[in-house]
PDB file of N, CA and C in Angstrom:
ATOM      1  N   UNK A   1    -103.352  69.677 -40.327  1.00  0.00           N
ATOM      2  CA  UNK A   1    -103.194  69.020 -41.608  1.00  0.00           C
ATOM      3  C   UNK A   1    -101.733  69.129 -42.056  1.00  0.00           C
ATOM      4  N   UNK A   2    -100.819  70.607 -41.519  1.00  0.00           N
ATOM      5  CA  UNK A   2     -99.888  70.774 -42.102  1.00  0.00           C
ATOM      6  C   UNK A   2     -98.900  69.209 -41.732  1.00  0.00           C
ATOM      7  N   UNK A   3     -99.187  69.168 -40.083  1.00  0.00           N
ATOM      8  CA  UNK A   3     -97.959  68.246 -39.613  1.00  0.00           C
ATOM      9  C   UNK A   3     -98.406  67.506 -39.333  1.00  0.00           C
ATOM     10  N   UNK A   4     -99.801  66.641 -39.953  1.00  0.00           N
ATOM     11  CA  UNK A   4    -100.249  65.466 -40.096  1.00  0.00           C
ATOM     12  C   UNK A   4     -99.702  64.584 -41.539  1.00  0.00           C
ATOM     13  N   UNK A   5     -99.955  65.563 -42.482  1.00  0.00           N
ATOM     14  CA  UNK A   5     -99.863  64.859 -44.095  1.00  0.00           C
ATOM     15  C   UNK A   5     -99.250  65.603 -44.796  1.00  0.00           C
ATOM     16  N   UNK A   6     -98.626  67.231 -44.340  1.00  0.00           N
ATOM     17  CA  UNK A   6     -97.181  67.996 -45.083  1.00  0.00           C
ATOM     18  C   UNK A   6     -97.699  68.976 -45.776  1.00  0.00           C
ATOM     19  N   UNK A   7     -96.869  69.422 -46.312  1.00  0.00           N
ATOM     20  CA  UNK A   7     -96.842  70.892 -46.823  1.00  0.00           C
ATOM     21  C   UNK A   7     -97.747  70.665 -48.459  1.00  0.00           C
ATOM     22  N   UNK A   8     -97.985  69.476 -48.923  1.00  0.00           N
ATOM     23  CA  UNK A   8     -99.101  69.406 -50.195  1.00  0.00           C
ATOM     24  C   UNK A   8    -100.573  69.242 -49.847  1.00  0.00           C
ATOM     25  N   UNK A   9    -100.492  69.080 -48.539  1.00  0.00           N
ATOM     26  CA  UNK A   9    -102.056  68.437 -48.545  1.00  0.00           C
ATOM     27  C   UNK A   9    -103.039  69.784 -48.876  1.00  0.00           C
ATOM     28  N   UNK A  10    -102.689  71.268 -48.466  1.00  0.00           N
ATOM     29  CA  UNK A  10    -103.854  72.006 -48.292  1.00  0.00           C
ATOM     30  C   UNK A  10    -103.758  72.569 -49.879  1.00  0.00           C
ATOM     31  N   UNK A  11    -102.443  72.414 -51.087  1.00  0.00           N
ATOM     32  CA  UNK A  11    -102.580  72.808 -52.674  1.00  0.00           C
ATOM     33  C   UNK A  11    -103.626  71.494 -53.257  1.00  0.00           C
ATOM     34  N   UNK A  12    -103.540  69.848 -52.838  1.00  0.00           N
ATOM     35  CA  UNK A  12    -104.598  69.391 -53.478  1.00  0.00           C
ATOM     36  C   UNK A  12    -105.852  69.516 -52.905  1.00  0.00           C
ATOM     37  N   UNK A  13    -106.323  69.808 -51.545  1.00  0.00           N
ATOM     38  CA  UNK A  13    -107.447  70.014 -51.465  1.00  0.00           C
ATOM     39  C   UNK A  13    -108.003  71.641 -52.434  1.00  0.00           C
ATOM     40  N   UNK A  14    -106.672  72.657 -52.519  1.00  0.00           N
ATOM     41  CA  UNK A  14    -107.534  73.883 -53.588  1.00  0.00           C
ATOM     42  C   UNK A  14    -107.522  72.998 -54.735  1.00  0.00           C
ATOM     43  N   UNK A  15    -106.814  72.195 -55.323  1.00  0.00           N
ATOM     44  CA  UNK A  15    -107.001  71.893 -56.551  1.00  0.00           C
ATOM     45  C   UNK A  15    -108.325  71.222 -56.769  1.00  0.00           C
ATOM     46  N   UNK A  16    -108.646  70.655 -55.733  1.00  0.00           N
ATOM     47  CA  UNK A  16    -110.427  69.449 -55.668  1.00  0.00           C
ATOM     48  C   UNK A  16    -111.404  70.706 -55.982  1.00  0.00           C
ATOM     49  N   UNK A  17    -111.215  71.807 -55.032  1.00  0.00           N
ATOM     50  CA  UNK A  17    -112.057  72.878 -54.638  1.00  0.00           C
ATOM     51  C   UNK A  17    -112.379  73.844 -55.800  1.00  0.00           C
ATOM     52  N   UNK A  18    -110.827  73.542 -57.132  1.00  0.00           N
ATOM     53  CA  UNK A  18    -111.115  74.534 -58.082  1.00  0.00           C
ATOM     54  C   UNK A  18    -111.283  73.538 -59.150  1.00  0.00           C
ATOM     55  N   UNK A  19    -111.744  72.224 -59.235  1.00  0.00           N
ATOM     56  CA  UNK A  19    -111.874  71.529 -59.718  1.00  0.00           C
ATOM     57  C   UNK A  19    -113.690  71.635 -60.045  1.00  0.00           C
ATOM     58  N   UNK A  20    -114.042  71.582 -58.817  1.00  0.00           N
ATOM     59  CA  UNK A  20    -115.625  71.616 -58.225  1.00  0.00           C
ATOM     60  C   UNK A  20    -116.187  72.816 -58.882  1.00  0.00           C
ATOM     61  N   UNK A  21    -115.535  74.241 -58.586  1.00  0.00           N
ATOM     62  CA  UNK A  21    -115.920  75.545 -59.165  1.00  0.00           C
ATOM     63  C   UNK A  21    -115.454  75.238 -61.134  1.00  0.00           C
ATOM     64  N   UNK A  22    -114.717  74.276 -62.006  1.00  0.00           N
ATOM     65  CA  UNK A  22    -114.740  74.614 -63.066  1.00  0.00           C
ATOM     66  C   UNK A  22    -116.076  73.879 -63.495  1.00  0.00           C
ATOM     67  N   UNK A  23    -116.311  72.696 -62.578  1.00  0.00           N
ATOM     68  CA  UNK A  23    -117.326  72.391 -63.095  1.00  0.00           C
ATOM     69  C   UNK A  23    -118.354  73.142 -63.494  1.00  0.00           C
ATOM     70  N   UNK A  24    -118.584  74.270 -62.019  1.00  0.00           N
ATOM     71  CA  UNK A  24    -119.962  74.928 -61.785  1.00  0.00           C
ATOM     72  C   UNK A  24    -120.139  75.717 -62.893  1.00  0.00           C
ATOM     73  N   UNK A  25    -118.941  76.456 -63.331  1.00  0.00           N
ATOM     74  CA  UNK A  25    -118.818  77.243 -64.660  1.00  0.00           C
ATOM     75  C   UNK A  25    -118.841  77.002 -65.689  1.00  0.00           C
ATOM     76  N   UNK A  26    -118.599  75.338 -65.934  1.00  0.00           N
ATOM     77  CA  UNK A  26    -118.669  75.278 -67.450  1.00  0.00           C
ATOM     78  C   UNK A  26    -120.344  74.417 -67.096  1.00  0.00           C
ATOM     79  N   UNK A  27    -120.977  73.969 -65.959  1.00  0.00           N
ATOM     80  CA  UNK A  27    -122.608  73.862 -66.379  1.00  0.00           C
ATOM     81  C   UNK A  27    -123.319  74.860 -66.584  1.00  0.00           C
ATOM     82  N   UNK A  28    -122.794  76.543 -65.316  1.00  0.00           N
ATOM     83  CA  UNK A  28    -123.549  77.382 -65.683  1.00  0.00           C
ATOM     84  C   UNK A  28    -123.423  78.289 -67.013  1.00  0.00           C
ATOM     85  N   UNK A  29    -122.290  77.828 -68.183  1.00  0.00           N
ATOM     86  CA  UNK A  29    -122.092  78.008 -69.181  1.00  0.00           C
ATOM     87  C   UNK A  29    -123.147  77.033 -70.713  1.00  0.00           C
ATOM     88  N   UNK A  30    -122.808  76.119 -69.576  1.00  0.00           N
ATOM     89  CA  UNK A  30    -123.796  75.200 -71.086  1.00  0.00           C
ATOM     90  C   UNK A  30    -125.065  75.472 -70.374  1.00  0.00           C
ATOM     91  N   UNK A  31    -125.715  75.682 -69.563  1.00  0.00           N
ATOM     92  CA  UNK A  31    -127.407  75.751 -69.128  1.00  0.00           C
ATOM     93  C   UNK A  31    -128.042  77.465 -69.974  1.00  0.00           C
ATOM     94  N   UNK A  32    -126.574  78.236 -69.725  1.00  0.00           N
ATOM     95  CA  UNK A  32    -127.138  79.581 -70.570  1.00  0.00           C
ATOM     96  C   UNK A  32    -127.050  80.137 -71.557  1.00  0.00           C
ATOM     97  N   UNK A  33    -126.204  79.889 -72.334  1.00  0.00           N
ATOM     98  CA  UNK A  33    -125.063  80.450 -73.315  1.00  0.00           C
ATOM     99  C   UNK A  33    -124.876  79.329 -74.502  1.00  0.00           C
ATOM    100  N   UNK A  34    -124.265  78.250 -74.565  1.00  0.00           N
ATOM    101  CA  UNK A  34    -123.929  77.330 -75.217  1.00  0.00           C
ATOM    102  C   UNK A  34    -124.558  76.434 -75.473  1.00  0.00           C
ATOM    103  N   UNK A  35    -124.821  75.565 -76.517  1.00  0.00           N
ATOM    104  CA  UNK A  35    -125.477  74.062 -76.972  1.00  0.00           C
ATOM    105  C   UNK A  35    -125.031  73.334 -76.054  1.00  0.00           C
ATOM    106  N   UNK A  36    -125.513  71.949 -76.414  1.00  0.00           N
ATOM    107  CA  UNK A  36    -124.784  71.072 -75.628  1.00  0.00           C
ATOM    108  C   UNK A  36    -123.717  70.974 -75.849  1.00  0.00           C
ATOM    109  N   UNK A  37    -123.369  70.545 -77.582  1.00  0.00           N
ATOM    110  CA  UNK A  37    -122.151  69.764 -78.184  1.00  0.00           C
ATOM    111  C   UNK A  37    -121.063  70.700 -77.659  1.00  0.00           C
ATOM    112  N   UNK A  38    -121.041  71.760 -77.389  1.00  0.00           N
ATOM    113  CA  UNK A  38    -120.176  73.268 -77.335  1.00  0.00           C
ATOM    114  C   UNK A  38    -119.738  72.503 -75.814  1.00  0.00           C
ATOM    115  N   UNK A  39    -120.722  72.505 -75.002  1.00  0.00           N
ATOM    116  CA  UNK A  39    -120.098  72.474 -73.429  1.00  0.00           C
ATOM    117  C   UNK A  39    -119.958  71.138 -73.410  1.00  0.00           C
ATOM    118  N   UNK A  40    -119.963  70.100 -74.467  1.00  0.00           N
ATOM    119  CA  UNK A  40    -119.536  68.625 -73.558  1.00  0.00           C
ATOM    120  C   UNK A  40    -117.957  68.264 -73.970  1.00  0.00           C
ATOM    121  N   UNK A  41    -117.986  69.269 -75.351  1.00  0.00           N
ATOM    122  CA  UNK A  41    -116.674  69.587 -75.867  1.00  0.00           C
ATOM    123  C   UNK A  41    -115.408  70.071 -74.757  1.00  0.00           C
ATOM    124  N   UNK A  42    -115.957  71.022 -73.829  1.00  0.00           N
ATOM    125  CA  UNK A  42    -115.203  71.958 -73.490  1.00  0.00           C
ATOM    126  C   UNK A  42    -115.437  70.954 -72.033  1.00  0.00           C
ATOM    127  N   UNK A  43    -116.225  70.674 -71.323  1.00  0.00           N
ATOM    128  CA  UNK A  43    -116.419  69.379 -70.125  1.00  0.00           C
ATOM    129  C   UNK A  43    -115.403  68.662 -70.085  1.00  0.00           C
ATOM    130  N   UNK A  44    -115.454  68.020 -71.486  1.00  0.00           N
ATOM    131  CA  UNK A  44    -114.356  66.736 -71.282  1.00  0.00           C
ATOM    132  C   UNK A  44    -112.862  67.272 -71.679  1.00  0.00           C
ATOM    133  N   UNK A  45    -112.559  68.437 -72.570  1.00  0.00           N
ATOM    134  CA  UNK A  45    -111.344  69.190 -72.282  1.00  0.00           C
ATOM    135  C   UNK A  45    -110.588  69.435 -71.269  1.00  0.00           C
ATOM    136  N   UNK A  46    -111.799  70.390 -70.357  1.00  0.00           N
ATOM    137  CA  UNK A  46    -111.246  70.319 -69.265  1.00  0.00           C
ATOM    138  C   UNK A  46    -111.160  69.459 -68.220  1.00  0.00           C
ATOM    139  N   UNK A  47    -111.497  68.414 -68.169  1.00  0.00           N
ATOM    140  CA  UNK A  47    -111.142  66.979 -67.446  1.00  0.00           C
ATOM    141  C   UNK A  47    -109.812  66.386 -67.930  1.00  0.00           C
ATOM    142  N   UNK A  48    -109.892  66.659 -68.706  1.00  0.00           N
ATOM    143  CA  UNK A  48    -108.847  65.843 -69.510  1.00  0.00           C
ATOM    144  C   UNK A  48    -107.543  66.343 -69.109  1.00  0.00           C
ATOM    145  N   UNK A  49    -107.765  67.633 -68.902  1.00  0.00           N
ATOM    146  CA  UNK A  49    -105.803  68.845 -68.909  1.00  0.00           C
ATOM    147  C   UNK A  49    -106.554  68.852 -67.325  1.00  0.00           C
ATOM    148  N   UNK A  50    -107.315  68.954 -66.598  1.00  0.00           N
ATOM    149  CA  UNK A  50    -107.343  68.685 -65.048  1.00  0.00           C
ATOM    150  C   UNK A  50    -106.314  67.518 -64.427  1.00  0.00           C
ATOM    151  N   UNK A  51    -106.551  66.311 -65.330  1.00  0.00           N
ATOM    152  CA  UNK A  51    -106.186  64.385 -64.892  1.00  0.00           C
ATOM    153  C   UNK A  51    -104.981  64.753 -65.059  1.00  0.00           C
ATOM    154  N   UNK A  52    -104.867  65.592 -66.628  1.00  0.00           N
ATOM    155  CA  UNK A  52    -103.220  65.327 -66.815  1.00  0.00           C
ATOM    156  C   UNK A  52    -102.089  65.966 -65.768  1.00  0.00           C
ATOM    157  N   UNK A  53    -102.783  67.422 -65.551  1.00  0.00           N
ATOM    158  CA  UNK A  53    -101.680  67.789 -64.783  1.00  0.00           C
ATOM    159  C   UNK A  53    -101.785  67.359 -63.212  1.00  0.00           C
ATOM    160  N   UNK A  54    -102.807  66.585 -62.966  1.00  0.00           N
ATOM    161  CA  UNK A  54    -102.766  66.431 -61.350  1.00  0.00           C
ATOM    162  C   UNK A  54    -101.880  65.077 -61.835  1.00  0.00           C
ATOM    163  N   UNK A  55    -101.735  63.837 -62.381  1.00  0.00           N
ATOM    164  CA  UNK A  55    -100.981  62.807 -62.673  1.00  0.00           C
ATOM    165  C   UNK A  55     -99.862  63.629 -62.382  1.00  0.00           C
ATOM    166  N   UNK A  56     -99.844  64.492 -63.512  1.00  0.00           N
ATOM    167  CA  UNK A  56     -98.009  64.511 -63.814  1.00  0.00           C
ATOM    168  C   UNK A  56     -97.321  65.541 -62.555  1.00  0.00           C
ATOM    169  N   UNK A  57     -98.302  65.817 -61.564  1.00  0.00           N
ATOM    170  CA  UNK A  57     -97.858  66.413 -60.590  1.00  0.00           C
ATOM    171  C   UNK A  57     -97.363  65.666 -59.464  1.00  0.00           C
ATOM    172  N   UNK A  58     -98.395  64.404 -59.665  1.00  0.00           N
ATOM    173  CA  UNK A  58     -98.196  63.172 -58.251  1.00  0.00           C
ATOM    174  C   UNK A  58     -96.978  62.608 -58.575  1.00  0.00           C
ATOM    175  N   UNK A  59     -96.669  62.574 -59.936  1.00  0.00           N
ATOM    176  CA  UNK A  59     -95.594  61.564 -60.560  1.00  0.00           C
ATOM    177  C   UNK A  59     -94.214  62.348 -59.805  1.00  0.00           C
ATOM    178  N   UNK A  60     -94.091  63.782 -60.244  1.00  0.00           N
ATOM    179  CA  UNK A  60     -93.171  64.760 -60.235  1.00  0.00           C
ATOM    180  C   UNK A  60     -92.806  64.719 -58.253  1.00  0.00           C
ATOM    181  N   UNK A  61     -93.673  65.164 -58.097  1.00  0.00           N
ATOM    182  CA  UNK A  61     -94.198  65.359 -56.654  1.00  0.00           C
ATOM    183  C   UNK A  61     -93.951  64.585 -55.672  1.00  0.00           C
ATOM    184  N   UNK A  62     -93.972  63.763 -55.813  1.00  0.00           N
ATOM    185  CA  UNK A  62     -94.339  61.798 -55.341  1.00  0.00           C
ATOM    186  C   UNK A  62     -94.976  62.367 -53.504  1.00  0.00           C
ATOM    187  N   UNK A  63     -95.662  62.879 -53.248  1.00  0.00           N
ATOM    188  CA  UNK A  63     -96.714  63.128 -52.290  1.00  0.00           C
ATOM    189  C   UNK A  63     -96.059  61.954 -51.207  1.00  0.00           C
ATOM    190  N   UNK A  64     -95.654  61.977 -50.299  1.00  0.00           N
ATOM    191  CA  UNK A  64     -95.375  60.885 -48.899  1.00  0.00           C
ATOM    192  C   UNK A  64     -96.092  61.187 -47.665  1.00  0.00           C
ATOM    193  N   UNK A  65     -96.951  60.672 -46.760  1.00  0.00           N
ATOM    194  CA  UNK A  65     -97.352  60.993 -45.616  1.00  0.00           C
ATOM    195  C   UNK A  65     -96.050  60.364 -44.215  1.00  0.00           C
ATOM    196  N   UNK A  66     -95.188  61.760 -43.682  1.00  0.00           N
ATOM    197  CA  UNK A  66     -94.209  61.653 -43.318  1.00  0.00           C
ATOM    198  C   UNK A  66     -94.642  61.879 -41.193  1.00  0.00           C
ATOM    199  N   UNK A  67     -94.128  61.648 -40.768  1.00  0.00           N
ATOM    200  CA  UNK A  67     -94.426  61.691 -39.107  1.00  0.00           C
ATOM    201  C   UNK A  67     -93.549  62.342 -39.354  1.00  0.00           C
ATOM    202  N   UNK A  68     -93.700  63.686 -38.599  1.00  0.00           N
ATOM    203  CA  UNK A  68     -92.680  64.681 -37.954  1.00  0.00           C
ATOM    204  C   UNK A  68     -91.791  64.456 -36.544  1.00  0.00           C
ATOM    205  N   UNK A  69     -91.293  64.090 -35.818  1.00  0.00           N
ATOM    206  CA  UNK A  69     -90.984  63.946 -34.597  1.00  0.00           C
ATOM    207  C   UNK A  69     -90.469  64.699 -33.823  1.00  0.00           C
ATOM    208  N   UNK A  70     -90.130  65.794 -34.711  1.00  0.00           N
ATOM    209  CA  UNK A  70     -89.458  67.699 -34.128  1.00  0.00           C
ATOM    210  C   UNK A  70     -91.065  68.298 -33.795  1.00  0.00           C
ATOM    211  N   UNK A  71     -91.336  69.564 -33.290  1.00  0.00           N
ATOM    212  CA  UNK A  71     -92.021  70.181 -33.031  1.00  0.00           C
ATOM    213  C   UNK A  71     -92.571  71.012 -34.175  1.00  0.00           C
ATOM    214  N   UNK A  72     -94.275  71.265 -34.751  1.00  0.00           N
ATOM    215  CA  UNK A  72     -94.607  71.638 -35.552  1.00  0.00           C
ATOM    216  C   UNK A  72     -93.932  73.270 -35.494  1.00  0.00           C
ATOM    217  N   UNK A  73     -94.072  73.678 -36.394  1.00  0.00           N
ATOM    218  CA  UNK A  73     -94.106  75.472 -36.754  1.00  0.00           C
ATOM    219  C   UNK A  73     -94.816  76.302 -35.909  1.00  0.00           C
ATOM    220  N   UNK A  74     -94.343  77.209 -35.689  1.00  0.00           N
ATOM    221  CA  UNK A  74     -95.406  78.014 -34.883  1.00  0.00           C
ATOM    222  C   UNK A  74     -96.312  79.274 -36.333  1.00  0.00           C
ATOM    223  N   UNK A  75     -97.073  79.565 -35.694  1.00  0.00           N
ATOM    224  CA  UNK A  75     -97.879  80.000 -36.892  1.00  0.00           C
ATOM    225  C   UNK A  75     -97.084  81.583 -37.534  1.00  0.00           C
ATOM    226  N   UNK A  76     -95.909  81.875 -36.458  1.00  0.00           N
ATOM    227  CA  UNK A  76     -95.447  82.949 -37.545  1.00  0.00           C
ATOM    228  C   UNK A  76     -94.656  82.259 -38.452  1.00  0.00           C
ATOM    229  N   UNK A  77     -94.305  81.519 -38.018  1.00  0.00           N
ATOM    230  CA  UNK A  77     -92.932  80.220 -39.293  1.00  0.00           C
ATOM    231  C   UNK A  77     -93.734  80.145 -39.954  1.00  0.00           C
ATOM    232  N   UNK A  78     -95.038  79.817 -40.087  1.00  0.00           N
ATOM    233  CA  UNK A  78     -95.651  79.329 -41.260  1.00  0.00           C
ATOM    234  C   UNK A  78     -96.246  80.634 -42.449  1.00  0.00           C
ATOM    235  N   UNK A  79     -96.528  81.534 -41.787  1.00  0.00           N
ATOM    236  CA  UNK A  79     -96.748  83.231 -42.233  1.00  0.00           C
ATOM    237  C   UNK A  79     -95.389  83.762 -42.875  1.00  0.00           C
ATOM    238  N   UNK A  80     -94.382  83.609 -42.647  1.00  0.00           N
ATOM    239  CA  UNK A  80     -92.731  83.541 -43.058  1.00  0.00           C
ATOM    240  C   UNK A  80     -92.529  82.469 -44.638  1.00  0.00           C
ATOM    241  N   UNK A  81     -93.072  81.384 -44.747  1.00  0.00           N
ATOM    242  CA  UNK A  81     -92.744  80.636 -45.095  1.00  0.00           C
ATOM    243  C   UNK A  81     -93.351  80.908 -46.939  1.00  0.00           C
ATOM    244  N   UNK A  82     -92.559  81.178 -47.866  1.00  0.00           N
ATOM    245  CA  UNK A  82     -92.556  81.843 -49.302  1.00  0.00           C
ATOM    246  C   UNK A  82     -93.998  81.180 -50.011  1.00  0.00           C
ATOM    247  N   UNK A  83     -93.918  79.646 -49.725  1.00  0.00           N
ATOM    248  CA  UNK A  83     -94.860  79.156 -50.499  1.00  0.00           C
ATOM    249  C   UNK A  83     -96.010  79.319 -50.007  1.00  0.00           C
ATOM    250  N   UNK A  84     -96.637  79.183 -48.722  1.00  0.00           N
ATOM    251  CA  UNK A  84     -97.633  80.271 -47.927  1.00  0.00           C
ATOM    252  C   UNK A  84     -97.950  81.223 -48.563  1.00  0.00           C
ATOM    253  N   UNK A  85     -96.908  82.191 -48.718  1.00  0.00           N
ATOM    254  CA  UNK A  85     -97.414  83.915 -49.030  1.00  0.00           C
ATOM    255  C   UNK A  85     -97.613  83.517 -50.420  1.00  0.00           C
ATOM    256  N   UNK A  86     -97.389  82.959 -51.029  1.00  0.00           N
ATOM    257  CA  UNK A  86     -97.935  82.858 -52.806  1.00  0.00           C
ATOM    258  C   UNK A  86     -98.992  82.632 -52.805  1.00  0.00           C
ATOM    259  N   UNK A  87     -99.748  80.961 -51.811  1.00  0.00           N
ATOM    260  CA  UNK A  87    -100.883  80.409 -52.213  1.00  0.00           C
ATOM    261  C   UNK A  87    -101.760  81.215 -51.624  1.00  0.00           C
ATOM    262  N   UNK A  88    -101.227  82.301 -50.674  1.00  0.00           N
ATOM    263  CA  UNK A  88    -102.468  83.332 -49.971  1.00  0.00           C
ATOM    264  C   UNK A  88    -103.067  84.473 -50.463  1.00  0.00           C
ATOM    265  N   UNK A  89    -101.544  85.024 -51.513  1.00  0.00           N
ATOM    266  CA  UNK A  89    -102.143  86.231 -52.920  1.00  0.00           C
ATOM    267  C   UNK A  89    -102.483  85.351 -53.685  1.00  0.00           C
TER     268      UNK A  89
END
């Protein structure tokens, strides 16, 4: 994936993935705890600051699917590599 579609593809697939888990939390929040009006409040909140910052990230970002034509990384380059060791703690 890295040296198919680049160094963003595997932060938006966590972002889909923690997208999926806020859901799960704010249903298993309104099914136990909260009214409806409480969790459709807080549903569409958080959709809302989800859209915005994935927009203003693509905008910032501008995401390109690039062909490499050098030789990929070997997997200690990529273990080396700063933004790696962040998204892994």
């Amino acid at each position: 994936m890295y040296q198919f579609v680049g160094k963003t593809a595997p932060f938006l697939i966590l972002a889909c993935l923690a997208l999926g888990d806020g859901c799960k939390y704010i249903n298993f929040l309104a099914t136990n705890s909260f009214g409806q009006t409480v969790s459709l409040i807080a549903f569409s909140l958080f959709f809302f600051l989800y859209w915005y910052v994935l927009v203003l990230q693509l905008l910032v970002l501008q995401p390109a699917i690039a062909q490499q034509e050098d030789e990929p990384p070997s997997v200690k380059e990529l273990l080396m590599d700063p933004y790696i060791i962040v998204a892994a703690g």
